[in-house]
C-alpha atoms as a PDB file:
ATOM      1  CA  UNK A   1     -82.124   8.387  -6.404  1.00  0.00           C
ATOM      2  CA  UNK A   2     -79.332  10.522  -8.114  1.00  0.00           C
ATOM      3  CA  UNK A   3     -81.947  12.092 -10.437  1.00  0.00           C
ATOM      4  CA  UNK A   4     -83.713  13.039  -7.484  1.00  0.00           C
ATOM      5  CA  UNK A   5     -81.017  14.836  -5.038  1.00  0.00           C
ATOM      6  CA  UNK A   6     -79.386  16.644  -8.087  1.00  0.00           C
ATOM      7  CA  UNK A   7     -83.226  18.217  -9.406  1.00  0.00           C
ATOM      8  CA  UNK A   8     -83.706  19.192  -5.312  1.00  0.00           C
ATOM      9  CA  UNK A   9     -80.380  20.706  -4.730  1.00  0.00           C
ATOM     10  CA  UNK A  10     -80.935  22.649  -8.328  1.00  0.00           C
ATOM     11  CA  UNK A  11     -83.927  23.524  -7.718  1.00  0.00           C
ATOM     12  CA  UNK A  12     -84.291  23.638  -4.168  1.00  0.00           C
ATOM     13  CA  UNK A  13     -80.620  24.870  -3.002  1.00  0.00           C
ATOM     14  CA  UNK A  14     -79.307  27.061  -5.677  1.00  0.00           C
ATOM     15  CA  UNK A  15     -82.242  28.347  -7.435  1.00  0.00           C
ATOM     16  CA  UNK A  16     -84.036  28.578  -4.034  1.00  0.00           C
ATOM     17  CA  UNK A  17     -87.598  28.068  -5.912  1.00  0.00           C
ATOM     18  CA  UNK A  18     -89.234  25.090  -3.481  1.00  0.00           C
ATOM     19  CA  UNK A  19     -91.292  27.124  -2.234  1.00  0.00           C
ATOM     20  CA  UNK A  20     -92.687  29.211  -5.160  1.00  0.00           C
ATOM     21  CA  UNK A  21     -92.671  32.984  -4.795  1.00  0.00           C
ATOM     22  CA  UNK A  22     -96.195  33.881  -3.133  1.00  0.00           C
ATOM     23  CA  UNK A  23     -99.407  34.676  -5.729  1.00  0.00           C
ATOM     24  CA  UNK A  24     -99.786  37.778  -3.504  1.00  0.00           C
ATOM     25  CA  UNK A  25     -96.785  39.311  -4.844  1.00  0.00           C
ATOM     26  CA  UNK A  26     -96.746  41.882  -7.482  1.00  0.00           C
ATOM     27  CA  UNK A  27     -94.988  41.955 -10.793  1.00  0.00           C
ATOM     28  CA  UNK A  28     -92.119  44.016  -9.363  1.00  0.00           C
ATOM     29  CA  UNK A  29     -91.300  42.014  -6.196  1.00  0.00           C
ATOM     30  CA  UNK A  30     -91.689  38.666  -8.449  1.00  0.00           C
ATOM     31  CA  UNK A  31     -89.019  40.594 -11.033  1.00  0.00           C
ATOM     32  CA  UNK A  32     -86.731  41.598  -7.884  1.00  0.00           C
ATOM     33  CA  UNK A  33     -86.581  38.079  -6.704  1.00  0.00           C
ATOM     34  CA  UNK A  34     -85.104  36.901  -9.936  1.00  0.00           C
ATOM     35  CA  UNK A  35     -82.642  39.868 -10.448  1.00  0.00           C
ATOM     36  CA  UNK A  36     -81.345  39.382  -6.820  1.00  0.00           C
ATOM     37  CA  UNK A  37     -80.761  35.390  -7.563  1.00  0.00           C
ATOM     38  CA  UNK A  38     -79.126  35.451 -11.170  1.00  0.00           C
ATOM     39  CA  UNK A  39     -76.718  33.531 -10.364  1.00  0.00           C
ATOM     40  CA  UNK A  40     -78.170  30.766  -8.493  1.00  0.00           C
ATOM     41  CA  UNK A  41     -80.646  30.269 -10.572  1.00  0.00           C
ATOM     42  CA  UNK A  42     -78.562  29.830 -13.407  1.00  0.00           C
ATOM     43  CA  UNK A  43     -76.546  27.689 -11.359  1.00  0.00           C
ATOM     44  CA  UNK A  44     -79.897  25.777  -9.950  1.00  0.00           C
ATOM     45  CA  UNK A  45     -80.812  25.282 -13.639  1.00  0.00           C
ATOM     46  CA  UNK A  46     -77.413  23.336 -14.905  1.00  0.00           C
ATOM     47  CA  UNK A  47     -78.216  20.994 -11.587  1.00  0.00           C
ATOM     48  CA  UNK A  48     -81.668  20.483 -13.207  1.00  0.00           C
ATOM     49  CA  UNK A  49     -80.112  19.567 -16.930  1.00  0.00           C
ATOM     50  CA  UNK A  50     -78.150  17.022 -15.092  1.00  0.00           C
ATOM     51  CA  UNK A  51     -80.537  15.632 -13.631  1.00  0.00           C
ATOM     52  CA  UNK A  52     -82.311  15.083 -16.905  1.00  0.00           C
ATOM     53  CA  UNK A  53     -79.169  13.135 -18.024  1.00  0.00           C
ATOM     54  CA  UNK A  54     -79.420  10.896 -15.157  1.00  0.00           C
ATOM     55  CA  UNK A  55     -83.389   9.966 -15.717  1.00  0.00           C
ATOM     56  CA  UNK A  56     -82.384   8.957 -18.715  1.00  0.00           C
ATOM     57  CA  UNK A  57     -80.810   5.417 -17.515  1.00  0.00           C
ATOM     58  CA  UNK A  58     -83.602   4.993 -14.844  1.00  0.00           C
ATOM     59  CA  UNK A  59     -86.540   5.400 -17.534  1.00  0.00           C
ATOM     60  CA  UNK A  60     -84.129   2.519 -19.751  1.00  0.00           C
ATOM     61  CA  UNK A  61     -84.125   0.056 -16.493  1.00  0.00           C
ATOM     62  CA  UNK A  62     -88.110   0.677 -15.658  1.00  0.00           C
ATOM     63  CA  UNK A  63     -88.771  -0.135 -19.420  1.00  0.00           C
ATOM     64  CA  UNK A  64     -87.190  -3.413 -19.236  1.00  0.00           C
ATOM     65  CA  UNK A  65     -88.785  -4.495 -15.903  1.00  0.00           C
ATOM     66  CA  UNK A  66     -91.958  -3.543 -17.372  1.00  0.00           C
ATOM     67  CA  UNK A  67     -91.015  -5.535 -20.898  1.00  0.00           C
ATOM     68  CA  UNK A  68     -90.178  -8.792 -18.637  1.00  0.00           C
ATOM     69  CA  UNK A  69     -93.648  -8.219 -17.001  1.00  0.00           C
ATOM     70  CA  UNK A  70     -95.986  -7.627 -20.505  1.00  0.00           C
ATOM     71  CA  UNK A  71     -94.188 -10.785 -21.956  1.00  0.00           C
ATOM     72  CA  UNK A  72     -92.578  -8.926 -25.258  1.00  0.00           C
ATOM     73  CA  UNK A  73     -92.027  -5.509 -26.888  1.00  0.00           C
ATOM     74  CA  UNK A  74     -95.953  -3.541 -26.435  1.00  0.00           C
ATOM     75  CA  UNK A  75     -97.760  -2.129 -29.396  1.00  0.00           C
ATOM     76  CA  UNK A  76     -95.768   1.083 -28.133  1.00  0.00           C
END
């Protein structure tokens, strides 16, 4: 649940990219939309590396649950 809140409110909050910039917009408005949020999405994008950090012990716990149900270490 932590991985998920921290990725939104990186993503979501500071870099303000949920949702997407619009296909209709041209190269220049695209390019202004990043200049004008630097900062945030710098800011959104640290949120997003710690997220990564906490996937890592909730990919360890859904490996063991799925050891216990295959019965042993997998040819993986």
């Amino acid at each position: 649940m932590g991985y998920v809140v921290t990725i939104l409110l990186g993503w979501a909050v500071f870099a303000r990219m949920l949702p997407p910039p619009a296909p209709s917009l041209d190269a220049e408005q695209v390019a202004a939309i990043y200049r004008e949020n630097m900062f945030g999405i710098r800011v959104g994008m640290i949120f997003i590396l710690i997220s990564a950090f906490l996937f890592i012990p909730f990919t360890a716990v859904f490996t063991q649950i799925i050891a216990k149900i295959e019965g042993g270490a997998g040819p993986l």
